[in-house]
N, C-alpha and C. Protein backbone atom coordinates (compact mmCIF):
# COMPACT_ATOMS: atom_id res chain seq x y z
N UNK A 1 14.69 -8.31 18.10
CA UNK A 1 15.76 -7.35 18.02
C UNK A 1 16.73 -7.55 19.19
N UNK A 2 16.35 -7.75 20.26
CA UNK A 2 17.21 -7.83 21.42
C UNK A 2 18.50 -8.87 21.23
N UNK A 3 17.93 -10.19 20.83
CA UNK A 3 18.69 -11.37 20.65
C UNK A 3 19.41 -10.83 19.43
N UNK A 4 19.56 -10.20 19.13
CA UNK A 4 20.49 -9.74 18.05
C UNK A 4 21.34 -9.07 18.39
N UNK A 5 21.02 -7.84 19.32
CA UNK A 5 22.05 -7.15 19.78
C UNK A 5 22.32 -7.98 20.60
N UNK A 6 22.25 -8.90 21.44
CA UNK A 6 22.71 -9.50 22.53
C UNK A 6 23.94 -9.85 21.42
N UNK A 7 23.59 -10.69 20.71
CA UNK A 7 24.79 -11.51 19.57
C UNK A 7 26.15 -10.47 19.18
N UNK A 8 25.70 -9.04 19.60
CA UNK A 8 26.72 -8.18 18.75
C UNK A 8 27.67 -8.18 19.52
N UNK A 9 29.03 -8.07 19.26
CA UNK A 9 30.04 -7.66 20.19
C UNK A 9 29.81 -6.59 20.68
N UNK A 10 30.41 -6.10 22.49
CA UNK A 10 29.58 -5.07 23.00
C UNK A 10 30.64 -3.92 22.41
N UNK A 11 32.02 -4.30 21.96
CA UNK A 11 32.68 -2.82 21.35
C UNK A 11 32.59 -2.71 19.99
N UNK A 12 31.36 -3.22 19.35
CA UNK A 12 31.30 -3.18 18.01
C UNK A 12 30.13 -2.56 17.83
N UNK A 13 30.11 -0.91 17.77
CA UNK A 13 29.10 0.57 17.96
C UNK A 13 28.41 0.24 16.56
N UNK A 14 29.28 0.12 15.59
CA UNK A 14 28.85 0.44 14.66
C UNK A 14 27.76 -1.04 13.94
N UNK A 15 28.05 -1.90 14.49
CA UNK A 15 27.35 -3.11 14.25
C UNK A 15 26.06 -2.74 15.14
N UNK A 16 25.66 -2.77 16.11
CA UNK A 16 24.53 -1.74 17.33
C UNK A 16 23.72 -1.20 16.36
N UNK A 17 24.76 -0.25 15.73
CA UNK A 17 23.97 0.98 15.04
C UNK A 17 23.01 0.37 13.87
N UNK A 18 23.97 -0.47 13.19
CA UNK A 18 22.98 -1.29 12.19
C UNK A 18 22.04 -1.81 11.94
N UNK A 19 22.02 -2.25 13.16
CA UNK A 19 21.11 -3.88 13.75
C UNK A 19 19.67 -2.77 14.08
N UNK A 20 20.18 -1.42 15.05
CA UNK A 20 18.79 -0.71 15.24
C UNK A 20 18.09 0.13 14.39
N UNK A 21 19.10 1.01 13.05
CA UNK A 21 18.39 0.77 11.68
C UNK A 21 17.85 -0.09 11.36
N UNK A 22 18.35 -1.21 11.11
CA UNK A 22 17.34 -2.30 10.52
C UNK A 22 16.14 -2.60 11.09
N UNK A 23 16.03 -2.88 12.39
CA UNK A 23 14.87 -2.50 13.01
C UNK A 23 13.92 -2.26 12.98
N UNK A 24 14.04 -0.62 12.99
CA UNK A 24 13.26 0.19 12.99
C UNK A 24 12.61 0.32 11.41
N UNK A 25 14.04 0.12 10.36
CA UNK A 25 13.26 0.26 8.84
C UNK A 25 11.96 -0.96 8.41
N UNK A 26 12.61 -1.87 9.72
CA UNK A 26 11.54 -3.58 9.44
C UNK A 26 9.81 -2.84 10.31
N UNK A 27 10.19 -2.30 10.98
CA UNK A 27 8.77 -1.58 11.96
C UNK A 27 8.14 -0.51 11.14
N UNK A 28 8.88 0.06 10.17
CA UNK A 28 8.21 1.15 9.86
C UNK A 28 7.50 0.69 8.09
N UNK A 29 8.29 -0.46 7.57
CA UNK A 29 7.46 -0.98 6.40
C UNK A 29 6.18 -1.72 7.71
N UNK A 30 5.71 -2.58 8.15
CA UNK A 30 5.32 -3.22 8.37
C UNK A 30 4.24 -1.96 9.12
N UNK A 31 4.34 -1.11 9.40
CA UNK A 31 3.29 -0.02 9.94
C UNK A 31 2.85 0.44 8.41
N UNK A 32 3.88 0.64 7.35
CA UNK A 32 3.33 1.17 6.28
C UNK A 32 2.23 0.18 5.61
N UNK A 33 2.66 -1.13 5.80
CA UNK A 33 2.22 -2.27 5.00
C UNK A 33 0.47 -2.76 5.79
N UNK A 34 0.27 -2.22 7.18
CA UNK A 34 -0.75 -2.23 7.96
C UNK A 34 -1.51 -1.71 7.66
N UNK A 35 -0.90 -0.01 7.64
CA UNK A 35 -2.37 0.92 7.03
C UNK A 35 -2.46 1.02 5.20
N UNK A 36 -2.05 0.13 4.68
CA UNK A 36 -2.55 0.32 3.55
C UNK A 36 -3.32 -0.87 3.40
N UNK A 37 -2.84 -2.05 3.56
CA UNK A 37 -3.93 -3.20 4.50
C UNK A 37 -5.37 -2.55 4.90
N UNK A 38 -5.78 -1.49 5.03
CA UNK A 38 -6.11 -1.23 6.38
C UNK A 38 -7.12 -0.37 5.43
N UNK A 39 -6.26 0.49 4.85
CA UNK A 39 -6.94 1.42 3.83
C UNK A 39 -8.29 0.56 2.93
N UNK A 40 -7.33 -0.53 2.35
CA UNK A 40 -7.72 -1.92 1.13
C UNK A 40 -9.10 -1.71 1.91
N UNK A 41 -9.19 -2.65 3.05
CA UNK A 41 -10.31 -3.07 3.84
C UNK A 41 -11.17 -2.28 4.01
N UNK A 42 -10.99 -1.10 3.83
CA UNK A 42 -11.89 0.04 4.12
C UNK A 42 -12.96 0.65 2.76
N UNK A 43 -12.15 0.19 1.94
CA UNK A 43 -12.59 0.88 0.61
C UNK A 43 -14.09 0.09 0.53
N UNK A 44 -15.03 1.10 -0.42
CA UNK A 44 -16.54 0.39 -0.70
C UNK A 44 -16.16 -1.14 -0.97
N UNK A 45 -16.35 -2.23 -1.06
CA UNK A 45 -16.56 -3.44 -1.07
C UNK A 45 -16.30 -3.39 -2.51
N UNK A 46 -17.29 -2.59 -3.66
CA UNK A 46 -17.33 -2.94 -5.42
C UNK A 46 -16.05 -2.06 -5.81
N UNK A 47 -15.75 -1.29 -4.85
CA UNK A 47 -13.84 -0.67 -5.38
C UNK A 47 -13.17 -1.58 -4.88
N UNK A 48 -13.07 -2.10 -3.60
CA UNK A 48 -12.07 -3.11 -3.29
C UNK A 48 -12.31 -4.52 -4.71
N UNK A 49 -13.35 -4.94 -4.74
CA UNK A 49 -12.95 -6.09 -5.47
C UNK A 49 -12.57 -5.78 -6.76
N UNK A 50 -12.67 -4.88 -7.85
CA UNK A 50 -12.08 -3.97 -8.75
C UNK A 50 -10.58 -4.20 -8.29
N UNK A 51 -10.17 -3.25 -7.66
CA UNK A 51 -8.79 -3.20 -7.68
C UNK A 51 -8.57 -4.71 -7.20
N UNK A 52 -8.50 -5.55 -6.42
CA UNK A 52 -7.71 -6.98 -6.48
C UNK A 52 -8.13 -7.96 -7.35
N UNK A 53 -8.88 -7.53 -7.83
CA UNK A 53 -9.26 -8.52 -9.76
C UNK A 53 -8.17 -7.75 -10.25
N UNK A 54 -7.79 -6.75 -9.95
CA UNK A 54 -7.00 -5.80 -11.34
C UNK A 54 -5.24 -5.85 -10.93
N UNK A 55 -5.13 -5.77 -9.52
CA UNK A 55 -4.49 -5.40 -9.14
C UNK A 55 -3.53 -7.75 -8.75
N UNK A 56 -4.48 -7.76 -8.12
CA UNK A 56 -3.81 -9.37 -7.72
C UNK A 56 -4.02 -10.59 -8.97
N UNK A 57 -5.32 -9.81 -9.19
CA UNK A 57 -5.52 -11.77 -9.94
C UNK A 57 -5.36 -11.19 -11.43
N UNK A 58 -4.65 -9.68 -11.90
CA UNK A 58 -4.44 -9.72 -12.99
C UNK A 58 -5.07 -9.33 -13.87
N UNK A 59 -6.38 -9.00 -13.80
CA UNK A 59 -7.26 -9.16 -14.81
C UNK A 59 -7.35 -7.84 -15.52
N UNK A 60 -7.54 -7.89 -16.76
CA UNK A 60 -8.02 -6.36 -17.52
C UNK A 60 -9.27 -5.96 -17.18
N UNK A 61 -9.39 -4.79 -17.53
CA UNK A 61 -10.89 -4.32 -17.28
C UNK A 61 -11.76 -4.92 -17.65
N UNK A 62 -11.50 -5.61 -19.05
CA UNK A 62 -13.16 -5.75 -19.61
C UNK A 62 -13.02 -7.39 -18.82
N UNK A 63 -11.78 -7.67 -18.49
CA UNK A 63 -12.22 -9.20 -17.96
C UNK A 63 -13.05 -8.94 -16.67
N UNK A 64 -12.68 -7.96 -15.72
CA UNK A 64 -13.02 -7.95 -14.73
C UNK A 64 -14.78 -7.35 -15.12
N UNK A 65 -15.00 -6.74 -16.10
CA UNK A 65 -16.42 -6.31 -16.25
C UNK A 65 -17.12 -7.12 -16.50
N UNK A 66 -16.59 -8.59 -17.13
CA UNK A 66 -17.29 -9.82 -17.70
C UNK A 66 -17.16 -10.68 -16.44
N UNK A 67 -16.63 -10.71 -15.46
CA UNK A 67 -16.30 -11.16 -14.27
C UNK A 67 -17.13 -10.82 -13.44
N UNK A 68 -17.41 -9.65 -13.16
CA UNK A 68 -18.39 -9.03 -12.30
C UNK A 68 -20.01 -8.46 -13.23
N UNK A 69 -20.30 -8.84 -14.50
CA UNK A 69 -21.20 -8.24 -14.66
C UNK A 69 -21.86 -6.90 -14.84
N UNK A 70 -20.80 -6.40 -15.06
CA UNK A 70 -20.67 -4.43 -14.93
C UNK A 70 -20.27 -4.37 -16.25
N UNK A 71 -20.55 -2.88 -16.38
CA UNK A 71 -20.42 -2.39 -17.67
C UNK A 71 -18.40 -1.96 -17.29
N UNK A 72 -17.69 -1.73 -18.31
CA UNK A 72 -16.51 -1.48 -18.37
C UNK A 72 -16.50 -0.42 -18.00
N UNK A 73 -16.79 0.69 -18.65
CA UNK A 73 -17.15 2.08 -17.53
C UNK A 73 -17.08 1.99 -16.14
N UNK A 74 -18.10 1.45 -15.52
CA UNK A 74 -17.61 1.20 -14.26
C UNK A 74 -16.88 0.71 -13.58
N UNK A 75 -16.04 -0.23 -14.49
CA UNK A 75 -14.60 -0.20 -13.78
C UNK A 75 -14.09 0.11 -13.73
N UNK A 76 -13.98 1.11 -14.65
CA UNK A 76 -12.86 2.03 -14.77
C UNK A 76 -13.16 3.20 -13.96
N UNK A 77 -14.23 3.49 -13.46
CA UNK A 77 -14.67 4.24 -12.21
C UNK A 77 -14.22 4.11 -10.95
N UNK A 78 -14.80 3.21 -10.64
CA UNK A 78 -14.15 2.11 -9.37
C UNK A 78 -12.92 2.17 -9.10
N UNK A 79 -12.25 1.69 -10.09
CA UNK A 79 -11.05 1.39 -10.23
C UNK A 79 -10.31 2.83 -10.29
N UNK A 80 -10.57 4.17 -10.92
CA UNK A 80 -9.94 5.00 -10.41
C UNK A 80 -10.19 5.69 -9.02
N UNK A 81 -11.43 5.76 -8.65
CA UNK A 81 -11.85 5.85 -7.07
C UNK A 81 -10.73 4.98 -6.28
N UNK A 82 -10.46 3.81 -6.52
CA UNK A 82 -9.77 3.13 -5.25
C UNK A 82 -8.21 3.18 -5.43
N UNK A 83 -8.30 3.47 -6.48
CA UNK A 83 -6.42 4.34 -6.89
C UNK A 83 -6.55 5.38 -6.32
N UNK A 84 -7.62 6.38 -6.64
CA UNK A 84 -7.08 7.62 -5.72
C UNK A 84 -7.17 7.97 -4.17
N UNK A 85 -8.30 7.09 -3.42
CA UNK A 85 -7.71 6.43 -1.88
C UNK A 85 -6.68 6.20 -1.51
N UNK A 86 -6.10 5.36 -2.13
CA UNK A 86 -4.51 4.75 -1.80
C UNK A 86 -4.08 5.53 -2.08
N UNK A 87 -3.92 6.08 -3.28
CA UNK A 87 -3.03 7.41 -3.59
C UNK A 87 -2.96 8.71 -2.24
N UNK A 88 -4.13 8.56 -2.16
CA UNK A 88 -3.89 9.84 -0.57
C UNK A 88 -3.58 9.47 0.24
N UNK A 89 -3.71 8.11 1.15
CA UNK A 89 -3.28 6.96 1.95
C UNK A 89 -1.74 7.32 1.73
N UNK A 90 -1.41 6.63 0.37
CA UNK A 90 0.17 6.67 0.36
C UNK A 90 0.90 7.92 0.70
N UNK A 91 0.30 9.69 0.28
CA UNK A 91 1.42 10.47 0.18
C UNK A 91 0.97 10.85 1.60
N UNK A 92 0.02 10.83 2.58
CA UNK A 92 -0.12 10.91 4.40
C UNK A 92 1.05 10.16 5.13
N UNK A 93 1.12 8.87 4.64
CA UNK A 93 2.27 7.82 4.88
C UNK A 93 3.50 8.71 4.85
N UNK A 94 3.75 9.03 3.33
CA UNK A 94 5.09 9.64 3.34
C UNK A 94 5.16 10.91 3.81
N UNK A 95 4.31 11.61 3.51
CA UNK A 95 3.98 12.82 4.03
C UNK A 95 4.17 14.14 3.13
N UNK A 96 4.11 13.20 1.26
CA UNK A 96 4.15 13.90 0.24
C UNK A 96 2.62 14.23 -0.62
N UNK A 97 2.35 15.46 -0.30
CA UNK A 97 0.72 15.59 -0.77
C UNK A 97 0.92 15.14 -2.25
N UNK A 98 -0.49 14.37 -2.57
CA UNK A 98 -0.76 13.58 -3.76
C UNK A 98 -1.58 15.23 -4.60
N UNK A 99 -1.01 15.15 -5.90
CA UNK A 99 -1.93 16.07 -6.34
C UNK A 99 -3.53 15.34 -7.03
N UNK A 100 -4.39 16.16 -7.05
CA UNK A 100 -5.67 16.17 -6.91
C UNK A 100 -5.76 15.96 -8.02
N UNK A 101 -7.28 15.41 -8.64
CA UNK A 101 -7.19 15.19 -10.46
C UNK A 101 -7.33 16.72 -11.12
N UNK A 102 -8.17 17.65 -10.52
CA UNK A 102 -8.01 19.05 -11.48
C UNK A 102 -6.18 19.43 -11.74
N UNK A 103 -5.58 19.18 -10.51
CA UNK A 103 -4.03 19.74 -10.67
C UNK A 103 -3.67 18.63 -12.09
N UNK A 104 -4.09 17.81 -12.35
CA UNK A 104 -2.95 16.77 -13.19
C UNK A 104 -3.55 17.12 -14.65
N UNK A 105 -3.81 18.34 -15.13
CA UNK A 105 -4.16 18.68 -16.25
C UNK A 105 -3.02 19.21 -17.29
């Protein structure tokens, strides 16, 4: 960041102003992008690999149940367990409470 503002003209405020928005919006994904990182890593081990079979490498449920040897049911267990982690993860982040599964009736 510095070498950037160094680059700015020093009577050009509004270029300053930009450069330290940008910044800060690059620091504050990259804090967001950490603790959900962070969250991932944390989750039981058989929810984490659920969601990145499902989530990265694509796969449908029943592939991922024929993949892992599980009944489909349980992925779809798993797999909503580690959605609704992140899901609370995410609205702490923003600081928008996630509603709960009884509320989503």
């Amino acid at each position: 960041m510095l070498a950037a503002v160094a680059r700015l003209d020093r009577d050009d405020a509004d270029g300053f102003r930009h450069e330290v928005e940008r910044s800060i919006a690059r620091a504050d994904a990259a804090s967001e992008v950490a603790s959900i990182a962070s969250t991932i890593a944390a989750l039981d081990s058989d929810q984490r690999d659920v969601l990145l079979l499902h989530a990265w490498g694509e796969l449908s449920q029943r592939e991922i149940a024929d993949a892992l040897c599980i009944p489909v049911g349980t992925v779809y267990s798993r797999l909503w367990r580690a959605r609704a982690t992140l899901r609370h993860a995410l609205s702490s982040l923003s600081g928008v409470e996630s509603c709960q599964p009884e509320e989503m009736a």
